[in-house]
C-alpha atoms as a PDB file:
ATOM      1  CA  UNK A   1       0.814   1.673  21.919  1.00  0.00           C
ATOM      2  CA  UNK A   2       3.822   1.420  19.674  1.00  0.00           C
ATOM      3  CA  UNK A   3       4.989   3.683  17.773  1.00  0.00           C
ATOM      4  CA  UNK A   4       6.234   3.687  13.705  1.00  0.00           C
ATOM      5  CA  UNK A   5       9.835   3.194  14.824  1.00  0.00           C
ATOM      6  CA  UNK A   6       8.745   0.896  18.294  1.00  0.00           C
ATOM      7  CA  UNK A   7       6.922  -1.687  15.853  1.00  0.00           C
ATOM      8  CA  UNK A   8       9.696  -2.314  13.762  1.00  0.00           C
ATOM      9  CA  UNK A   9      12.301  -3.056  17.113  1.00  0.00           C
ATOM     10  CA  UNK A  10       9.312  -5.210  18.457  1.00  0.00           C
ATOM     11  CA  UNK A  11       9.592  -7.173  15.005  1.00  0.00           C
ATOM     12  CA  UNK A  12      13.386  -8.341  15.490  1.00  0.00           C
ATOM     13  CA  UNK A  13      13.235 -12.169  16.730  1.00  0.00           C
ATOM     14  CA  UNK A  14      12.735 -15.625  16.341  1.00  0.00           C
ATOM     15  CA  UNK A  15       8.602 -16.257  15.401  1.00  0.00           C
ATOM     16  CA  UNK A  16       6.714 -19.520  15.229  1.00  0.00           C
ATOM     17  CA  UNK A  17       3.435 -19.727  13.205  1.00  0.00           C
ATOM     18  CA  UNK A  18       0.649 -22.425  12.151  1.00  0.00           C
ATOM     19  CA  UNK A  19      -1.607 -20.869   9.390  1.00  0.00           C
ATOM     20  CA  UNK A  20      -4.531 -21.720   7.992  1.00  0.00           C
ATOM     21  CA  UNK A  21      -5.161 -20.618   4.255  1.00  0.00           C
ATOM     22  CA  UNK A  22      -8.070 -21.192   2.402  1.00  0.00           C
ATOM     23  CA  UNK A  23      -8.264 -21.332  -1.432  1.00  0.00           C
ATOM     24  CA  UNK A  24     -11.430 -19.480  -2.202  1.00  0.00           C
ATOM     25  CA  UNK A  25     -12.314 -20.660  -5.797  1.00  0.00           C
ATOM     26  CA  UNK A  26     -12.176 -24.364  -4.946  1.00  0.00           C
ATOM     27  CA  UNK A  27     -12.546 -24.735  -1.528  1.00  0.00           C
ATOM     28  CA  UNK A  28      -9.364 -26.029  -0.437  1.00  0.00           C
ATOM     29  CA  UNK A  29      -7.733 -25.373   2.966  1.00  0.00           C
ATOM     30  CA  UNK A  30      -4.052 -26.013   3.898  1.00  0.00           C
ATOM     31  CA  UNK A  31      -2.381 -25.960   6.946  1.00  0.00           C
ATOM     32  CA  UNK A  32       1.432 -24.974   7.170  1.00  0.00           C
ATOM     33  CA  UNK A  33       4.001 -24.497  10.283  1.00  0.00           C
ATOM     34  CA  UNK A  34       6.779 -21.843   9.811  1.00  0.00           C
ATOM     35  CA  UNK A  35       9.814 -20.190  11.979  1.00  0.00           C
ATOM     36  CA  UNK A  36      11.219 -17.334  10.817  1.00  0.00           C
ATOM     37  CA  UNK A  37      13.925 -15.149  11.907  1.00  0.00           C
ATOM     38  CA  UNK A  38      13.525 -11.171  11.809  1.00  0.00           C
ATOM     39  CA  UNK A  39      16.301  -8.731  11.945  1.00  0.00           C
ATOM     40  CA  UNK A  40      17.086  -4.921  11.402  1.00  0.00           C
ATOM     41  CA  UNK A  41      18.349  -3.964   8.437  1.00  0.00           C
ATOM     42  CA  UNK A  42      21.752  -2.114   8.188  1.00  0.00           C
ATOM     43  CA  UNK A  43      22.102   0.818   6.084  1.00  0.00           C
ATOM     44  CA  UNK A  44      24.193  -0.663   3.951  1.00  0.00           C
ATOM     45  CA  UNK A  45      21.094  -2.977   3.666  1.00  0.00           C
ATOM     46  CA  UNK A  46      18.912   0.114   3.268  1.00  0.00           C
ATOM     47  CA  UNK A  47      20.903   1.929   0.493  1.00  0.00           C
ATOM     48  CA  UNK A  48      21.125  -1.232  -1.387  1.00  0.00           C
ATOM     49  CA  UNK A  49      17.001  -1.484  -1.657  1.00  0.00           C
ATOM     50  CA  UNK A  50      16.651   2.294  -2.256  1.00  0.00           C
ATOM     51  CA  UNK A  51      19.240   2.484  -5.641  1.00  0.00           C
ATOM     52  CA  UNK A  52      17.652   0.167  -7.835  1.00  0.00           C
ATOM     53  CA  UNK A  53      14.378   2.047  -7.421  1.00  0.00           C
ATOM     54  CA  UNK A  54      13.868   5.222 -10.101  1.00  0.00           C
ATOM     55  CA  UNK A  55      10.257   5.740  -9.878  1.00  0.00           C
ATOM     56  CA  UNK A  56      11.355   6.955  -5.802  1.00  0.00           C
ATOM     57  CA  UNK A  57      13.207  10.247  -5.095  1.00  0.00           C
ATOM     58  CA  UNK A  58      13.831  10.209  -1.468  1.00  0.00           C
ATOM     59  CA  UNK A  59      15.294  12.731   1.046  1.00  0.00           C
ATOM     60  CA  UNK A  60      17.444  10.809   3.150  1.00  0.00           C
ATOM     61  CA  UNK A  61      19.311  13.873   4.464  1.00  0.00           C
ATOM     62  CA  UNK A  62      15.642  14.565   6.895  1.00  0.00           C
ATOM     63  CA  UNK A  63      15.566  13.176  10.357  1.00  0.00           C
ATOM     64  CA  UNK A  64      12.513  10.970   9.046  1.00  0.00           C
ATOM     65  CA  UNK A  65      12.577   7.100   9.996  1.00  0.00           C
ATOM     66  CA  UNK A  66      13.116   4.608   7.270  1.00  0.00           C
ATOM     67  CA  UNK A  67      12.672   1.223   9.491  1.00  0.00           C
ATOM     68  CA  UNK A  68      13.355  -2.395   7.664  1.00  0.00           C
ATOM     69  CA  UNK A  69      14.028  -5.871   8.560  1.00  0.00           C
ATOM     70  CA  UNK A  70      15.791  -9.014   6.659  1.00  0.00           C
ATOM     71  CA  UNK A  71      13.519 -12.268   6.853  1.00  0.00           C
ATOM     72  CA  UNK A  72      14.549 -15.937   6.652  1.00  0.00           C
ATOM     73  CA  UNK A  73      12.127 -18.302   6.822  1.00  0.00           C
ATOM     74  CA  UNK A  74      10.838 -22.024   6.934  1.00  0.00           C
ATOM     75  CA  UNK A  75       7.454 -23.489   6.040  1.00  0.00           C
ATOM     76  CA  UNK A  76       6.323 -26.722   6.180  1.00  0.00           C
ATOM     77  CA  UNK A  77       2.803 -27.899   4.900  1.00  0.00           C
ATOM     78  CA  UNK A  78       0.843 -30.345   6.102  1.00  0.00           C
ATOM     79  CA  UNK A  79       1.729 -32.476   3.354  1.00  0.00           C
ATOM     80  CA  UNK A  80       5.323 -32.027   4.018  1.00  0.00           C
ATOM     81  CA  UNK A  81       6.602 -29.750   1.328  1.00  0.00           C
ATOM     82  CA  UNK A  82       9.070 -27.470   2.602  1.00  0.00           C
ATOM     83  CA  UNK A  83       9.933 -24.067   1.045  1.00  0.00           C
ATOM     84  CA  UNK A  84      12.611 -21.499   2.449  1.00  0.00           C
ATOM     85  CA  UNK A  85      12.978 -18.147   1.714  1.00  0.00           C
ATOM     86  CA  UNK A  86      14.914 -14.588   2.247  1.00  0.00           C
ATOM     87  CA  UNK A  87      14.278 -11.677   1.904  1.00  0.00           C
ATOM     88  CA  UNK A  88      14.914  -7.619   2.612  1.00  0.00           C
ATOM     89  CA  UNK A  89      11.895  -5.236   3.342  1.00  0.00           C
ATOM     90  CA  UNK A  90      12.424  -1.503   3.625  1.00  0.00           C
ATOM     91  CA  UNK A  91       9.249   1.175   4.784  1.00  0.00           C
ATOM     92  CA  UNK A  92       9.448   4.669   3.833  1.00  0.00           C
ATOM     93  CA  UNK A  93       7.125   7.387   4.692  1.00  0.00           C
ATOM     94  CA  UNK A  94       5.279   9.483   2.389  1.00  0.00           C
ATOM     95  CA  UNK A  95       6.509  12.389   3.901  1.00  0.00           C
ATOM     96  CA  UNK A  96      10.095  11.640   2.902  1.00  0.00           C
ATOM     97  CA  UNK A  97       9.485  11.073  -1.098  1.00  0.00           C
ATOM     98  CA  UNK A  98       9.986  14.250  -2.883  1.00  0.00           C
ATOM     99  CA  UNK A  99       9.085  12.778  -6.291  1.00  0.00           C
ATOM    100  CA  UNK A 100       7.327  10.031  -7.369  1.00  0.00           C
ATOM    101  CA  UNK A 101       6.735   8.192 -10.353  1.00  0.00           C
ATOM    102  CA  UNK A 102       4.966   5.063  -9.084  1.00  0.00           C
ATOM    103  CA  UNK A 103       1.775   4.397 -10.169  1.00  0.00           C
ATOM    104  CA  UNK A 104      -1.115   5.018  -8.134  1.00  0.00           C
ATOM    105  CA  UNK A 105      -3.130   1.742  -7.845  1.00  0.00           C
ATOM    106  CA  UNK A 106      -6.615   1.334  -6.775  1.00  0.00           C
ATOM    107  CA  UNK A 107      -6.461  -0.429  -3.327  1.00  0.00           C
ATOM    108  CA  UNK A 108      -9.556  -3.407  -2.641  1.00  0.00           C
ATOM    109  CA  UNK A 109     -11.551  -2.456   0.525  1.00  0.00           C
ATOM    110  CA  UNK A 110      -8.900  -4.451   2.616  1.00  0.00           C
ATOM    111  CA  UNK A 111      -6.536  -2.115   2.576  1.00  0.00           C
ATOM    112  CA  UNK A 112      -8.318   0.607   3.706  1.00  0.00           C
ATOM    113  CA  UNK A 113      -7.159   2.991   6.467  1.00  0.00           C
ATOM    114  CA  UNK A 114      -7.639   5.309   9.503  1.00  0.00           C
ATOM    115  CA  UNK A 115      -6.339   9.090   9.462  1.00  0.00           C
ATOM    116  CA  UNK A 116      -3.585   8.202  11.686  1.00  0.00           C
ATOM    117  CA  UNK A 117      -2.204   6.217  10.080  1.00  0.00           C
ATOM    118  CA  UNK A 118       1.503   6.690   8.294  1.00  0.00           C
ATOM    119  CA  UNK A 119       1.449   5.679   4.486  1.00  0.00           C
ATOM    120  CA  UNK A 120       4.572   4.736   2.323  1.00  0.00           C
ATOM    121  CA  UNK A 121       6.051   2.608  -0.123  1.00  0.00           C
ATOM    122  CA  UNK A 122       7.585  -0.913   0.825  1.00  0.00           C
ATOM    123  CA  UNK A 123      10.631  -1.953  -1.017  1.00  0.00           C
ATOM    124  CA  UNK A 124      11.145  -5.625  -1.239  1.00  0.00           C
ATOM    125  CA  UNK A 125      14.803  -6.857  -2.892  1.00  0.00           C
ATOM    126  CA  UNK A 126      12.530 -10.589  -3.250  1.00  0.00           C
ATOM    127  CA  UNK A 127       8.670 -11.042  -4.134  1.00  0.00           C
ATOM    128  CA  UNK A 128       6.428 -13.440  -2.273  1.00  0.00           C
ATOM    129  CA  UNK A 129       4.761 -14.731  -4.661  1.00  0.00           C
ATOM    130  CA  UNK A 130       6.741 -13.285  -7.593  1.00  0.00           C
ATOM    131  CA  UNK A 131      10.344 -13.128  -7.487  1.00  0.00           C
ATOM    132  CA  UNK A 132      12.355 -10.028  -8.328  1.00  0.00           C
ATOM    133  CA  UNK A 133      12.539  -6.621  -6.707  1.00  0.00           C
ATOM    134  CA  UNK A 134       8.998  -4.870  -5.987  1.00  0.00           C
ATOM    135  CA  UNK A 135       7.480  -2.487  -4.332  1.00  0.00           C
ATOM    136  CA  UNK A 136       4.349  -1.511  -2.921  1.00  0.00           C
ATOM    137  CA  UNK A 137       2.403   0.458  -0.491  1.00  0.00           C
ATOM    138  CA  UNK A 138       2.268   0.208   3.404  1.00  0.00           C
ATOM    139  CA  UNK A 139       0.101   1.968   6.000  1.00  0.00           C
ATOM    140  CA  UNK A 140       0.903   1.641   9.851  1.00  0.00           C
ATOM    141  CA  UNK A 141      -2.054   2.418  12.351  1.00  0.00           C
ATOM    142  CA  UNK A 142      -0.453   3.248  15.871  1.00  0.00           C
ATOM    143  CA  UNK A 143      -3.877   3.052  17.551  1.00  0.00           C
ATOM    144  CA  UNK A 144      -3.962  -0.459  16.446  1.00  0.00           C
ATOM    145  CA  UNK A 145      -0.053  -1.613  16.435  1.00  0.00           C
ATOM    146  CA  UNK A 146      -1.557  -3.070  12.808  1.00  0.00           C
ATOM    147  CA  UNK A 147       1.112  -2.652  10.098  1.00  0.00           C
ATOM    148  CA  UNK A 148      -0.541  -3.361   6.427  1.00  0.00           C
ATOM    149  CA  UNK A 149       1.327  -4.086   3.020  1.00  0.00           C
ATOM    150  CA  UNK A 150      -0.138  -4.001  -0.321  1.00  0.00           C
ATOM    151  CA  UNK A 151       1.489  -5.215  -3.451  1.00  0.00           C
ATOM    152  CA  UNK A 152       0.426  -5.465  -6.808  1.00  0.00           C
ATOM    153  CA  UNK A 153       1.706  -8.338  -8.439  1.00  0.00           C
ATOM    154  CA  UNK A 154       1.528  -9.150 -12.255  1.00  0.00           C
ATOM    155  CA  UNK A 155      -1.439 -11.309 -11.716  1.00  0.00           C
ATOM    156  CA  UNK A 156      -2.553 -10.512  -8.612  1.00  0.00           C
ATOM    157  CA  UNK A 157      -3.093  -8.356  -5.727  1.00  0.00           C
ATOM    158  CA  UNK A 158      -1.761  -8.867  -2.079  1.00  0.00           C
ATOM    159  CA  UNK A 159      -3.113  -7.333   1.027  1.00  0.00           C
ATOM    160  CA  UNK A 160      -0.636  -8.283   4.015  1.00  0.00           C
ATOM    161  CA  UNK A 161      -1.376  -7.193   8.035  1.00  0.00           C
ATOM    162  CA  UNK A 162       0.462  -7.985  10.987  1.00  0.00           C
ATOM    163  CA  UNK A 163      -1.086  -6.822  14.170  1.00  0.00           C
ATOM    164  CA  UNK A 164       1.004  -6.675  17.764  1.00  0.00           C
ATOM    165  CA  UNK A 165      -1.807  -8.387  20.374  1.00  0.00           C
ATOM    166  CA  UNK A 166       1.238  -8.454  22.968  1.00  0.00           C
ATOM    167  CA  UNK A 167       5.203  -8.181  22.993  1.00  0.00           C
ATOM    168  CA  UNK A 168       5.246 -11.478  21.828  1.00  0.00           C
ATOM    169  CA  UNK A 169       2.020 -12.480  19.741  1.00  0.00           C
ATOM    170  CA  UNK A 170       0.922 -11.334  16.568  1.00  0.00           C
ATOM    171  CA  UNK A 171      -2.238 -11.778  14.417  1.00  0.00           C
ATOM    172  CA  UNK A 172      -1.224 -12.546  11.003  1.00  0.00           C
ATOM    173  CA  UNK A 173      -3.559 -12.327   7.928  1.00  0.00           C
ATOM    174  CA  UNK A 174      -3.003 -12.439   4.159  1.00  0.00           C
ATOM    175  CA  UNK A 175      -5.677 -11.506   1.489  1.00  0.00           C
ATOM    176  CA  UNK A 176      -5.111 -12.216  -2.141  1.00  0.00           C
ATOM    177  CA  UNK A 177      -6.957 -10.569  -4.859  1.00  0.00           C
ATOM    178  CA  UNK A 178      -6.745 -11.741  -8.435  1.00  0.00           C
ATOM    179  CA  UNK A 179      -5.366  -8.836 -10.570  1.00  0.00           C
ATOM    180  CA  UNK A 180      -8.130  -6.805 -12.287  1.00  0.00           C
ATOM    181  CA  UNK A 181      -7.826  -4.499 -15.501  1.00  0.00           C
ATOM    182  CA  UNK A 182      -5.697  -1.069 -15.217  1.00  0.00           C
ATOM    183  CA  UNK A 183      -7.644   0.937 -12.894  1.00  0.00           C
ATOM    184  CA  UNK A 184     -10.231  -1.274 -11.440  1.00  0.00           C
ATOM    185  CA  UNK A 185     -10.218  -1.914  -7.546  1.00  0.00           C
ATOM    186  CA  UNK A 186      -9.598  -5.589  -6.515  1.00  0.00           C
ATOM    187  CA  UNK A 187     -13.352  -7.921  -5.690  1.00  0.00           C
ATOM    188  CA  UNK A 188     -12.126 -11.246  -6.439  1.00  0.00           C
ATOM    189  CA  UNK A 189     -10.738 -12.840  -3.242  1.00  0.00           C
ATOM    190  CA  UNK A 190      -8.801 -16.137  -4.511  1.00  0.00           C
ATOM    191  CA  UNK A 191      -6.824 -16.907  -0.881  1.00  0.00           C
ATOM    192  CA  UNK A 192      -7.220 -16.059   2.868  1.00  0.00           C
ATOM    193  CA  UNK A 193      -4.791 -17.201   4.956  1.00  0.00           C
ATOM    194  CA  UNK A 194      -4.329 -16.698   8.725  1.00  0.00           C
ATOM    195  CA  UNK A 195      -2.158 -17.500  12.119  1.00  0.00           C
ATOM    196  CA  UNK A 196      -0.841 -16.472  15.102  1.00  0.00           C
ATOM    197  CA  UNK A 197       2.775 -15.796  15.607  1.00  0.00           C
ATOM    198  CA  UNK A 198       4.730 -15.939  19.117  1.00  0.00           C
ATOM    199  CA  UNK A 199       8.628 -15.182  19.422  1.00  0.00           C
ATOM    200  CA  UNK A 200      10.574 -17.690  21.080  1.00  0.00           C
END
């Protein structure tokens, strides 16, 4: 079982992935190969992600983990169009925010959680589907080595989960929501996507 601090070491590395993503509202499905290389962030890295944030008032002076990763990547579809992309992720505990003023968003029934699990906000410098800075909420199950990411983007919702099956395979699944009005939880499903990843 891997820890908070052991999943984000086990991270770090080349990965290769074919995914599968289906379009939900017309049926379409798309196949796409991508390599991607993972690394730890720095703190200089880490600082950099945390200033730009006001609605987050964290104590950095606690021995509490704040694990993160930089992530350059290459997809190509089946079709051949290629898109590349970086970007900086950093995870931070509940349990080290002494104030905040981020909303709090109803999450769809994907992103529900055990009791063991840790919960925090996940502070992207670059959007997936959205570009800009962003943040969101993350959840880490140790029982299950899952690690889950949540982000609520202007016009829809994004339920992320990586799960460690092995040092070097992971299951990979994306859930997209479209966005619903201010307070209502996330039913419409518009993409699931899916893959296995293995580090080179």
């Amino acid at each position: 079982m891997l820890d908070f601090q052991e999943f984000f070491n086990a991270c770090s590395g080349l990965w290769k992935t074919e995914r599968i993503y289906h379009y939900m509202q017309n049926g379409e499905i798309e196949r796409s190969y991508t390599e991607f290389q993972v690394n730890p962030l720095t703190d200089d890295e880490k600082d950099k992600l945390l200033m730009p944030n006001e609605n987050l008032k964290v104590d950095r002076t606690s021995n509490l983990i704040f694990p993160g990763f930089s992530i350059a990547f290459d997809t190509v579809s089946e079709t051949g169009e290629r898109v590349s992309m970086s970007l900086k992720a950093l995870f931070i505990p509940d349990t080290a925010v002494s104030l905040s003023n981020a909303p709090k968003l109803p999450l769809p029934v994907a992103a529900e959680v055990t009791e063991d699990a840790i919960q925090g906000f996940y502070l992207r410098d670059e959007g997936y589907s959205e570009g800009g800075a962003i943040a969101g909420r993350f959840t880490y199950q140790p029982t299950r080595q899952t690690l889950e990411m949540t982000t609520h983007y202007k016009r829809s919702v994004a339920v992320d989960q990586m799960r460690f099956l092995s040092p070097d395979t992971r299951l990979r699944t994306i859930v997209t929501y479209q966005r619903p009005e201010a307070g209502q939880v996330p039913t419409v499903t518009t993409l699931i996507g899916f893959g296995v990843e293995r580090k080179s």
